[in-house]
C-alpha atoms as a PDB file:
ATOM      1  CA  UNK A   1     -26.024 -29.704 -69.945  1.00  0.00           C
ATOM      2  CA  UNK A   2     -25.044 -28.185 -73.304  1.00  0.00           C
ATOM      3  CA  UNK A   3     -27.333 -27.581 -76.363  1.00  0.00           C
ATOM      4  CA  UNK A   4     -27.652 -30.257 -78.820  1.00  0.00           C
ATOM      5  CA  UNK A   5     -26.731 -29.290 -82.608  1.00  0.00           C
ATOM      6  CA  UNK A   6     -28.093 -31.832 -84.498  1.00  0.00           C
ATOM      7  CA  UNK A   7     -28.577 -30.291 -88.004  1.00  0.00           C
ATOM      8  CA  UNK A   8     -25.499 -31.554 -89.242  1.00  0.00           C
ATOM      9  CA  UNK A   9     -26.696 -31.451 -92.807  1.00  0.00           C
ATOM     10  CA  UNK A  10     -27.856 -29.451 -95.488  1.00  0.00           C
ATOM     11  CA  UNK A  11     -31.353 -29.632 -96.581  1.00  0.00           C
ATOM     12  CA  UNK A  12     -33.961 -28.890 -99.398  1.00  0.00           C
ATOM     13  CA  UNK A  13     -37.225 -27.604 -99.699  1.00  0.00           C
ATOM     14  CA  UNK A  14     -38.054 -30.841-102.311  1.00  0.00           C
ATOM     15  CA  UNK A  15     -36.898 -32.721 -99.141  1.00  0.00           C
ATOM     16  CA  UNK A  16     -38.580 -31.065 -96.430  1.00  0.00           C
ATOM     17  CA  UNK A  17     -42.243 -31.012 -98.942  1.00  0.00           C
ATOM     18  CA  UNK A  18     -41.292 -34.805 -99.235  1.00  0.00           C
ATOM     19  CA  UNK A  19     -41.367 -35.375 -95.935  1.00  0.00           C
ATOM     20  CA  UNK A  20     -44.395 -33.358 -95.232  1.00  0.00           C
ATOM     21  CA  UNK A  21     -46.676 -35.255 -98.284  1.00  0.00           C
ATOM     22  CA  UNK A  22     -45.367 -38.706 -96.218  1.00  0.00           C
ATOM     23  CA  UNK A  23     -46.020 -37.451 -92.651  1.00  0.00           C
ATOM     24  CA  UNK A  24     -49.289 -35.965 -93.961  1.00  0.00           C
ATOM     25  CA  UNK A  25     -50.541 -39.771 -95.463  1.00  0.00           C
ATOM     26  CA  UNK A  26     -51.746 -42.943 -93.263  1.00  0.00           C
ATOM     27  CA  UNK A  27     -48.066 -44.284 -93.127  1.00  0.00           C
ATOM     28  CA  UNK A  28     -46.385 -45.553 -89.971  1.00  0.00           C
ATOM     29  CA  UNK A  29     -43.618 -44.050 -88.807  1.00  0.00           C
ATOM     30  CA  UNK A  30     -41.189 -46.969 -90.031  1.00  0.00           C
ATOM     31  CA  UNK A  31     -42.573 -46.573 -93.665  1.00  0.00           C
ATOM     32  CA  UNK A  32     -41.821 -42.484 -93.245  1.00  0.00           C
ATOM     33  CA  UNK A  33     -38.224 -43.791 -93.219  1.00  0.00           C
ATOM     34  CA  UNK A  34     -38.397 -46.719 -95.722  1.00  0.00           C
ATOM     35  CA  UNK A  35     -39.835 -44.074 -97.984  1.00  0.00           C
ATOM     36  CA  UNK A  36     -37.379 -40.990 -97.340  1.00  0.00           C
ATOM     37  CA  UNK A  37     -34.798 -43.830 -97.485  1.00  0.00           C
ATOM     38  CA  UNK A  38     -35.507 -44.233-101.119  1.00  0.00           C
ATOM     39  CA  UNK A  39     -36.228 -41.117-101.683  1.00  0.00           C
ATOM     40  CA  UNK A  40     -32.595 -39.284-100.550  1.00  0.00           C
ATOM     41  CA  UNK A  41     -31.071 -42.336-102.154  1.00  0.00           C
ATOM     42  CA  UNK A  42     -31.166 -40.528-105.864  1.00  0.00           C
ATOM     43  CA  UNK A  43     -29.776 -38.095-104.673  1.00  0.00           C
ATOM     44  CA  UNK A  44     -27.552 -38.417-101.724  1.00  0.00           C
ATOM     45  CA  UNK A  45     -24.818 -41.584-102.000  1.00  0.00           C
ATOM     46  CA  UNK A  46     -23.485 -42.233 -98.721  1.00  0.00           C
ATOM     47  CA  UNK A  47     -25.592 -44.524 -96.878  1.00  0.00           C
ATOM     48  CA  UNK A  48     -25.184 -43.118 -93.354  1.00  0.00           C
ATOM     49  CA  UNK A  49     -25.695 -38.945 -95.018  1.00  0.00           C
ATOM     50  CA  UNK A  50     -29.090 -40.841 -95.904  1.00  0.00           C
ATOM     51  CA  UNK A  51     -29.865 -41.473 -92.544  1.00  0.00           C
ATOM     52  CA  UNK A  52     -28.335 -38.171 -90.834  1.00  0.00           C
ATOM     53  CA  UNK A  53     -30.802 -36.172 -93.340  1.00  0.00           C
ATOM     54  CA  UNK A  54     -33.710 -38.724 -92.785  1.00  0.00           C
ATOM     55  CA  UNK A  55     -33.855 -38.278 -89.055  1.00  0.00           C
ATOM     56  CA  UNK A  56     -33.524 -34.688 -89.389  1.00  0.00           C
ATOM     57  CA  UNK A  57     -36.541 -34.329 -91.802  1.00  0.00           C
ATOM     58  CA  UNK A  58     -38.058 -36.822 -89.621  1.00  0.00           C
ATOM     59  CA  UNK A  59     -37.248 -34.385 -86.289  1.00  0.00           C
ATOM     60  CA  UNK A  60     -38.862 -31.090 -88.293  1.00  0.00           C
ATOM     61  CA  UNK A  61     -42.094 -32.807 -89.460  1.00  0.00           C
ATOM     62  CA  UNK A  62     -42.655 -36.088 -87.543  1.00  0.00           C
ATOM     63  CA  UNK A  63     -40.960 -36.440 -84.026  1.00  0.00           C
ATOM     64  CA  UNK A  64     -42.497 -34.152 -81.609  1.00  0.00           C
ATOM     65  CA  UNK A  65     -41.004 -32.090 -78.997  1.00  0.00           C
ATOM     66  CA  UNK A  66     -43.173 -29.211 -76.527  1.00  0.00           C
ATOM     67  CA  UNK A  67     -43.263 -26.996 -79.739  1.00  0.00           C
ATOM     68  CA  UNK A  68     -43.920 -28.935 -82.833  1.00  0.00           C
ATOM     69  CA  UNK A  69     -46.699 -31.023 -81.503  1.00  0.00           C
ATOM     70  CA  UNK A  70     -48.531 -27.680 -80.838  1.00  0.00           C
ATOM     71  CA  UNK A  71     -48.001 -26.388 -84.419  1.00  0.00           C
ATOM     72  CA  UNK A  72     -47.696 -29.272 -86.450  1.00  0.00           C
ATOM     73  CA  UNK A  73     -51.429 -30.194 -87.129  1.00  0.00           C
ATOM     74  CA  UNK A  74     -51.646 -26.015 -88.385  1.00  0.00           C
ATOM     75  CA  UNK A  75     -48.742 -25.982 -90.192  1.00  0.00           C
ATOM     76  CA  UNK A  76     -50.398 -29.448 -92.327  1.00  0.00           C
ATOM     77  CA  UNK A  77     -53.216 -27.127 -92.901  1.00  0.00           C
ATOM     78  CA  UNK A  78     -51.512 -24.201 -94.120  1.00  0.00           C
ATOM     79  CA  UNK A  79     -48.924 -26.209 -96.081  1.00  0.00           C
ATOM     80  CA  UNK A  80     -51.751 -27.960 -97.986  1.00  0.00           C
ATOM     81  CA  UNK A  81     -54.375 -24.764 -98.450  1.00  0.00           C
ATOM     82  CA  UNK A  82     -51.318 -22.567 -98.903  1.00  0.00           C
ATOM     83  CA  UNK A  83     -48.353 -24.153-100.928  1.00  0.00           C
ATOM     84  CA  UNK A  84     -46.864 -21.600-102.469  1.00  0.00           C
ATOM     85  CA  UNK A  85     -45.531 -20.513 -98.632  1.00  0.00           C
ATOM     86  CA  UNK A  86     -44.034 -23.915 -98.238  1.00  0.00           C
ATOM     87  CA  UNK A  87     -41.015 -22.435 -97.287  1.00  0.00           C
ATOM     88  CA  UNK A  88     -42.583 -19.940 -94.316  1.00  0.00           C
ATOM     89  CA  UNK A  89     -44.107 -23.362 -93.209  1.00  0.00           C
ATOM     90  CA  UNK A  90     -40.920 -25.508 -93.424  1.00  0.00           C
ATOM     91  CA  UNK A  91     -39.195 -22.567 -91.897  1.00  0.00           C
ATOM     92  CA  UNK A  92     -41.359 -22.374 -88.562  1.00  0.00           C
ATOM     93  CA  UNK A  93     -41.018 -25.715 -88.223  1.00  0.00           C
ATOM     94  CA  UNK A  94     -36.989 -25.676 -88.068  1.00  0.00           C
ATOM     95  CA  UNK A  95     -37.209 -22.930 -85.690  1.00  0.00           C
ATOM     96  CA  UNK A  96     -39.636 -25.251 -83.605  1.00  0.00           C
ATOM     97  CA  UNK A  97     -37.093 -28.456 -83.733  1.00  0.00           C
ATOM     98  CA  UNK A  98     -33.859 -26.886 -83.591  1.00  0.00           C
ATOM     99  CA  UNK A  99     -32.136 -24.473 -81.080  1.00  0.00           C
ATOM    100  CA  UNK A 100     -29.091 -24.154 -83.283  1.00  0.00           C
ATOM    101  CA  UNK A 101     -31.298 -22.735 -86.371  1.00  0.00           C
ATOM    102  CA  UNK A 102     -33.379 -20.623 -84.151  1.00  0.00           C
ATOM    103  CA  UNK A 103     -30.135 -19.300 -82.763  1.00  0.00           C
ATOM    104  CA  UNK A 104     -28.755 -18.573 -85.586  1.00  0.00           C
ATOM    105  CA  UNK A 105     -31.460 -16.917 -87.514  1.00  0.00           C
ATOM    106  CA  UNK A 106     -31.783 -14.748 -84.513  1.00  0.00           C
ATOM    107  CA  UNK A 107     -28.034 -13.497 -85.062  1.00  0.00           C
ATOM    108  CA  UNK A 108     -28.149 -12.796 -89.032  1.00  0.00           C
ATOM    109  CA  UNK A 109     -31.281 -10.895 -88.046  1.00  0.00           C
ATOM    110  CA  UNK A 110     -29.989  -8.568 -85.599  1.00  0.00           C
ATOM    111  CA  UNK A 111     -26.437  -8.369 -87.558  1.00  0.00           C
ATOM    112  CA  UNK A 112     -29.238  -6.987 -90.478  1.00  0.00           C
ATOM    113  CA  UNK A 113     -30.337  -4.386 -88.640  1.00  0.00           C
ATOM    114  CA  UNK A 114     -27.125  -2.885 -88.462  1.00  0.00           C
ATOM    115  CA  UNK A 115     -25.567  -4.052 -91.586  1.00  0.00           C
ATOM    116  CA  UNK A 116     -26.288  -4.976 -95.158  1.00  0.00           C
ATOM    117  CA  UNK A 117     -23.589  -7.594 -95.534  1.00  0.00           C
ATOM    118  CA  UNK A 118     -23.812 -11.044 -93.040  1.00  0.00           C
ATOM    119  CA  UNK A 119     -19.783 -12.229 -92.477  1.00  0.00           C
ATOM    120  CA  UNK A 120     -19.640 -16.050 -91.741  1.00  0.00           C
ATOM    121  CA  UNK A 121     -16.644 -15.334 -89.425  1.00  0.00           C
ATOM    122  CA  UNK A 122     -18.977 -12.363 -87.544  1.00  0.00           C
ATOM    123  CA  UNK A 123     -21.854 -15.547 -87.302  1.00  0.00           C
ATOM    124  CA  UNK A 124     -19.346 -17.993 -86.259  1.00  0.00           C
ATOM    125  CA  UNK A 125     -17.592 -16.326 -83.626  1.00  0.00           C
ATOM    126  CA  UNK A 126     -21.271 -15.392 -82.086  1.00  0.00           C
ATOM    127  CA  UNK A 127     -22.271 -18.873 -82.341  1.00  0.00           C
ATOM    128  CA  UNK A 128     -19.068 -20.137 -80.723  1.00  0.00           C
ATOM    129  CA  UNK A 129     -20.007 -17.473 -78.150  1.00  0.00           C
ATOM    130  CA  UNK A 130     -23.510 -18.412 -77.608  1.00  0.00           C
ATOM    131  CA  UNK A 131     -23.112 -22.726 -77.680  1.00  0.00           C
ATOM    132  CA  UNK A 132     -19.036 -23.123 -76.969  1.00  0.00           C
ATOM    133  CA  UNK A 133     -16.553 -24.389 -79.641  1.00  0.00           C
ATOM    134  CA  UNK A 134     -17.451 -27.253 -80.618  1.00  0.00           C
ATOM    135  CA  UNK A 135     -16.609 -29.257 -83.734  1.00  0.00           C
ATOM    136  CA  UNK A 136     -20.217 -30.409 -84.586  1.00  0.00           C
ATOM    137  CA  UNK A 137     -21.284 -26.791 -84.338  1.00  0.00           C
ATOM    138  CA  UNK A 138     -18.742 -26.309 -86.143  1.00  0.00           C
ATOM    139  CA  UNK A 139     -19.434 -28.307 -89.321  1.00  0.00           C
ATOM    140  CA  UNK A 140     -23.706 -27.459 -88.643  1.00  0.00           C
ATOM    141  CA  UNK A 141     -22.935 -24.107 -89.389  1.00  0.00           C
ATOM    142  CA  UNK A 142     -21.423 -24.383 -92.941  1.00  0.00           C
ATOM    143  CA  UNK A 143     -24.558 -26.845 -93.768  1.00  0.00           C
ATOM    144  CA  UNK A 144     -27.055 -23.911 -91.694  1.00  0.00           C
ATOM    145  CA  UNK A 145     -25.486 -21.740 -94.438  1.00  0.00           C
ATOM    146  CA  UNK A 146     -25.888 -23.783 -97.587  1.00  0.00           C
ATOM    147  CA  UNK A 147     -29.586 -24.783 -96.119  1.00  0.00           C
ATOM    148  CA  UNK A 148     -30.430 -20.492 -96.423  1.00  0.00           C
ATOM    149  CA  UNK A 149     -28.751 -20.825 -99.867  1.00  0.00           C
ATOM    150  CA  UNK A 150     -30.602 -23.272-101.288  1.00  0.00           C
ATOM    151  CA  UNK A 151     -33.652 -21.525 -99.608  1.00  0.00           C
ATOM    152  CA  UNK A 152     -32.864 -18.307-101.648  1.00  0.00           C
ATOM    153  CA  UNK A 153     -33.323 -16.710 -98.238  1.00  0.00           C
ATOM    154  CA  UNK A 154     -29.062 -15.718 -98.458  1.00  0.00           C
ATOM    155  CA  UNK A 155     -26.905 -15.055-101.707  1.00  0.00           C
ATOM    156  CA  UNK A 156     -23.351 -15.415-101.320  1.00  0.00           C
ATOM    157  CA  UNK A 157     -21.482 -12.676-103.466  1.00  0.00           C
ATOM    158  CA  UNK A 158     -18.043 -13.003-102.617  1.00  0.00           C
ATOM    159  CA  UNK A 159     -16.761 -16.051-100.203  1.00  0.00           C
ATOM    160  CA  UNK A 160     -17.644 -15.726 -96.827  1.00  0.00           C
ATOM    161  CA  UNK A 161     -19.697 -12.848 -97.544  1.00  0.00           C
ATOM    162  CA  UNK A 162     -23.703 -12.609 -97.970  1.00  0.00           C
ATOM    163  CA  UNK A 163     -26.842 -10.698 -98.523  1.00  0.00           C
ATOM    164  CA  UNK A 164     -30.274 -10.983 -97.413  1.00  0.00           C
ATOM    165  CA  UNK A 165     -32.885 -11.707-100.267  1.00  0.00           C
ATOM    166  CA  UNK A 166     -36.542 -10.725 -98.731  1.00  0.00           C
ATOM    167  CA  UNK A 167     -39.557 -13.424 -99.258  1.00  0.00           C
ATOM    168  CA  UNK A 168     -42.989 -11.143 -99.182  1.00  0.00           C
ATOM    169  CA  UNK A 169     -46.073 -12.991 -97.174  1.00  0.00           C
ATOM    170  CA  UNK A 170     -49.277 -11.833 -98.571  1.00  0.00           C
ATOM    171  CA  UNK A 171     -51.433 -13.972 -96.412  1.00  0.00           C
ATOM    172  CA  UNK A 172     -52.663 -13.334 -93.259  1.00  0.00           C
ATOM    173  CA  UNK A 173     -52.492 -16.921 -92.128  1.00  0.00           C
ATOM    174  CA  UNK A 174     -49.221 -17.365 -92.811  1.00  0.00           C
ATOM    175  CA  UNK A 175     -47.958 -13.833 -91.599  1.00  0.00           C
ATOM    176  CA  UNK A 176     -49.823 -15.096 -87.882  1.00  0.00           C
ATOM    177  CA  UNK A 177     -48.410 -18.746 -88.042  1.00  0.00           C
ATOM    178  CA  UNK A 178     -44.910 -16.972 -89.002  1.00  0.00           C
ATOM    179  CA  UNK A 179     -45.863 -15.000 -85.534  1.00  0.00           C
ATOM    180  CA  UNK A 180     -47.414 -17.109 -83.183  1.00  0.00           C
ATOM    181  CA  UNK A 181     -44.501 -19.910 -83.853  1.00  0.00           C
ATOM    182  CA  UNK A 182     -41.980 -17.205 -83.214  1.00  0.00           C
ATOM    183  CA  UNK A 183     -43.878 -16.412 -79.683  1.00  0.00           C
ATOM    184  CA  UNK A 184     -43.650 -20.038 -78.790  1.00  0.00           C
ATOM    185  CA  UNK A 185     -40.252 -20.825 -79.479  1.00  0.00           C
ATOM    186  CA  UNK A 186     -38.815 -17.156 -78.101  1.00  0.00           C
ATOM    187  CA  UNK A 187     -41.116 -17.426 -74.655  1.00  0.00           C
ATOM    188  CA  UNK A 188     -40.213 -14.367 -73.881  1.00  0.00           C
ATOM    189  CA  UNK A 189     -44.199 -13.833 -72.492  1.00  0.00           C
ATOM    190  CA  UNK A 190     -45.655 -10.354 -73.960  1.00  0.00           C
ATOM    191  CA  UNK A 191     -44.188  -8.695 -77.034  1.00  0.00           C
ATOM    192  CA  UNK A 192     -45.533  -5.279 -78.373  1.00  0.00           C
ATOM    193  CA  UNK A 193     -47.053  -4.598 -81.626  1.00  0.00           C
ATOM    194  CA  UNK A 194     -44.005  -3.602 -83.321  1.00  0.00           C
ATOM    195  CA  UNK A 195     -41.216  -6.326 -82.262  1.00  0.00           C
ATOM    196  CA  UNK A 196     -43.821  -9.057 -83.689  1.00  0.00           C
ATOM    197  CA  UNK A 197     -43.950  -7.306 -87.090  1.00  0.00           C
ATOM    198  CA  UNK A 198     -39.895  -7.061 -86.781  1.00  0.00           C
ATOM    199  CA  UNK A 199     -38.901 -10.231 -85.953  1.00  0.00           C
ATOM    200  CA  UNK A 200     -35.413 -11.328 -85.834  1.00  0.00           C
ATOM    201  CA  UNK A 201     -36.305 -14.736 -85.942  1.00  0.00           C
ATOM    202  CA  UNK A 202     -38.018 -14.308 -89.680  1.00  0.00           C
ATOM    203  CA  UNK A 203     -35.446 -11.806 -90.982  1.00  0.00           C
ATOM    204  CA  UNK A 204     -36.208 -13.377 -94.744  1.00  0.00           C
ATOM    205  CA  UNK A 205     -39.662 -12.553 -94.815  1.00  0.00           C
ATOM    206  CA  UNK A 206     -41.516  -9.268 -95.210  1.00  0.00           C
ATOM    207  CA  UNK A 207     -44.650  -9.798 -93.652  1.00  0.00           C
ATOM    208  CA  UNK A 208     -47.086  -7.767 -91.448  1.00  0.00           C
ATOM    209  CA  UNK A 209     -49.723  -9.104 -88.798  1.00  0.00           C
ATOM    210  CA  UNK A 210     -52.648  -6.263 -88.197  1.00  0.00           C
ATOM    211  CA  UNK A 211     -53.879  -4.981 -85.130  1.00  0.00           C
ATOM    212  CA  UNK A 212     -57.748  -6.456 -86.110  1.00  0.00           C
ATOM    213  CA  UNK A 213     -55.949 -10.021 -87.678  1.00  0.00           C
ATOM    214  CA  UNK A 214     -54.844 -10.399 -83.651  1.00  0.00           C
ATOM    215  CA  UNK A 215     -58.169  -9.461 -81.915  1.00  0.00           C
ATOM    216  CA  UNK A 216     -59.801 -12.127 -84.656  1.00  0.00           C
ATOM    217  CA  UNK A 217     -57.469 -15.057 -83.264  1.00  0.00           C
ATOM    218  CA  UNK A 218     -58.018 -16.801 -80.570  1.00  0.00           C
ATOM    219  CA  UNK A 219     -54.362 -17.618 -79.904  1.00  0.00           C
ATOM    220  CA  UNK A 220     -53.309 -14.176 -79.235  1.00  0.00           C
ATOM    221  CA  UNK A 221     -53.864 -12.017 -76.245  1.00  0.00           C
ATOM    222  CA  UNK A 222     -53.779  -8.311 -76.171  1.00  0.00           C
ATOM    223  CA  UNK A 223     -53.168  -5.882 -73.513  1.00  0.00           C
ATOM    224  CA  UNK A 224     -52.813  -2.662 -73.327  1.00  0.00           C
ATOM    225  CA  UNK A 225     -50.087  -1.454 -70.494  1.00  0.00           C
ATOM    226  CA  UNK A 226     -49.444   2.129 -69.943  1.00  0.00           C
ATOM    227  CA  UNK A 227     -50.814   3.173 -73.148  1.00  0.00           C
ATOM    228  CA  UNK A 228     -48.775   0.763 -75.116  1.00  0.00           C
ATOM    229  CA  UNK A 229     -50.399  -2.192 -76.926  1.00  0.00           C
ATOM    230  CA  UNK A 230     -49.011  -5.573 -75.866  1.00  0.00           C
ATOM    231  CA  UNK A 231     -49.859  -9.023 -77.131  1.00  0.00           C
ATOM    232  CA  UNK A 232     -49.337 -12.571 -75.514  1.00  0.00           C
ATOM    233  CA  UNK A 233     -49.880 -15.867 -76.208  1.00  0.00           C
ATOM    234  CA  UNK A 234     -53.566 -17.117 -74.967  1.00  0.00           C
ATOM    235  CA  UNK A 235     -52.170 -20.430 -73.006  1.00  0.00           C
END
């Protein structure tokens, strides 16, 4: 069965801490979307844009799926204690509700390992590679792109043509939430020391996890094979 897209629309951060201040009060799910209803309406015309945006809002911070219930009630926390890294929060959670932003994010951070400059045709023609050519994925991908803009996470110099502008984490909470979602979503079982301080997942942000940070969370497992250090998730 092929991939779903889904994000088929370009979002804020005002949005996405909108949607986290409703989630994160005694509302029911129906007033969630009364409320972001009203709330996109100032600033988004078309009725059925409203809705497209609601529901994906909704998807990041209020539907679960195998991934967000396990790091939404966290990510609340750190949001709220930690506000200022609103975006490594929001961010975790897209990767945890959407393949196609994972997927991409992935691809702009292995092109920046080799290359300063991120080509939308280079990132199209991988993504056409990866989920087929298809026209929603198609039209997600020009609203992925103006989603990093307005995140400040890209910055477009010429058309077609962008940079990478880093975000520093100097939290150790956040730089292990950044981590252990990354782990989840990738499931790729044990990861040495260095990939999870490199990962291409969280190519904004310039952020280190520390050898005694790990040993001090319970979530984390470390190993040592063959005189390398390894670290797991402790399921």
């Amino acid at each position: 069965m092929a991939k779903m897209v889904g994000l088929s629309r370009n979002l804020k951060l005002s949005w996405l801490n909108q949607a986290v201040e409703l989630v994160s009060s005694e509302l029911t799910e129906n007033e969630i979307k009364e409320k972001l209803n009203e709330y996109l309406g100032f600033e988004i015309g078309s009725p059925t844009n409203v809705r497209k945006t609601r529901e994906i809002l909704m998807c990041i911070w209020s539907y679960e799926n195998e991934y967000t219930e396990k790091l939404r009630p966290t990510a609340l926390e750190l949001i709220k204690k930690y506000p200022d890294y609103a975006l490594e929060i929001h961010w975790s959670m897209m990767l945890a509700a959407y393949p196609v932003f994972m997927d991409m994010c992935k691809l702009i951070g292995k092109m920046s390992e080799f290359q300063d400059e991120i080509t939308l045709a280079q990132l199209k023609q991988k993504l056409f590679d990866e989920w087929g050519e298809r026209t929603t994925l198609y039209h997600s991908i020009d609203k992925l792109i103006s989603t990093l803009k307005e995140f400040g996470v890209l910055i477009c110099d010429k058309p077609g043509k962008y940079r990478i502008s880093k975000h520093k984490v100097a939290r150790d909470e956040i730089s292990s939430f950044l981590v252990y979602t990354m782990m989840n979503v990738d499931d790729s079982g044990y990861y040495s020391f260095q990939e999870l301080n490199a990962s291409t997942y969280l190519f904004p942000f310039e952020y280190r996890v520390t050898k005694e940070t790990l040993l001090q969370d319970d979530r984390f497992v470390m190993n040592n094979f063959g005189g390398e250090l390894s670290i797991a998730l402790n399921n």
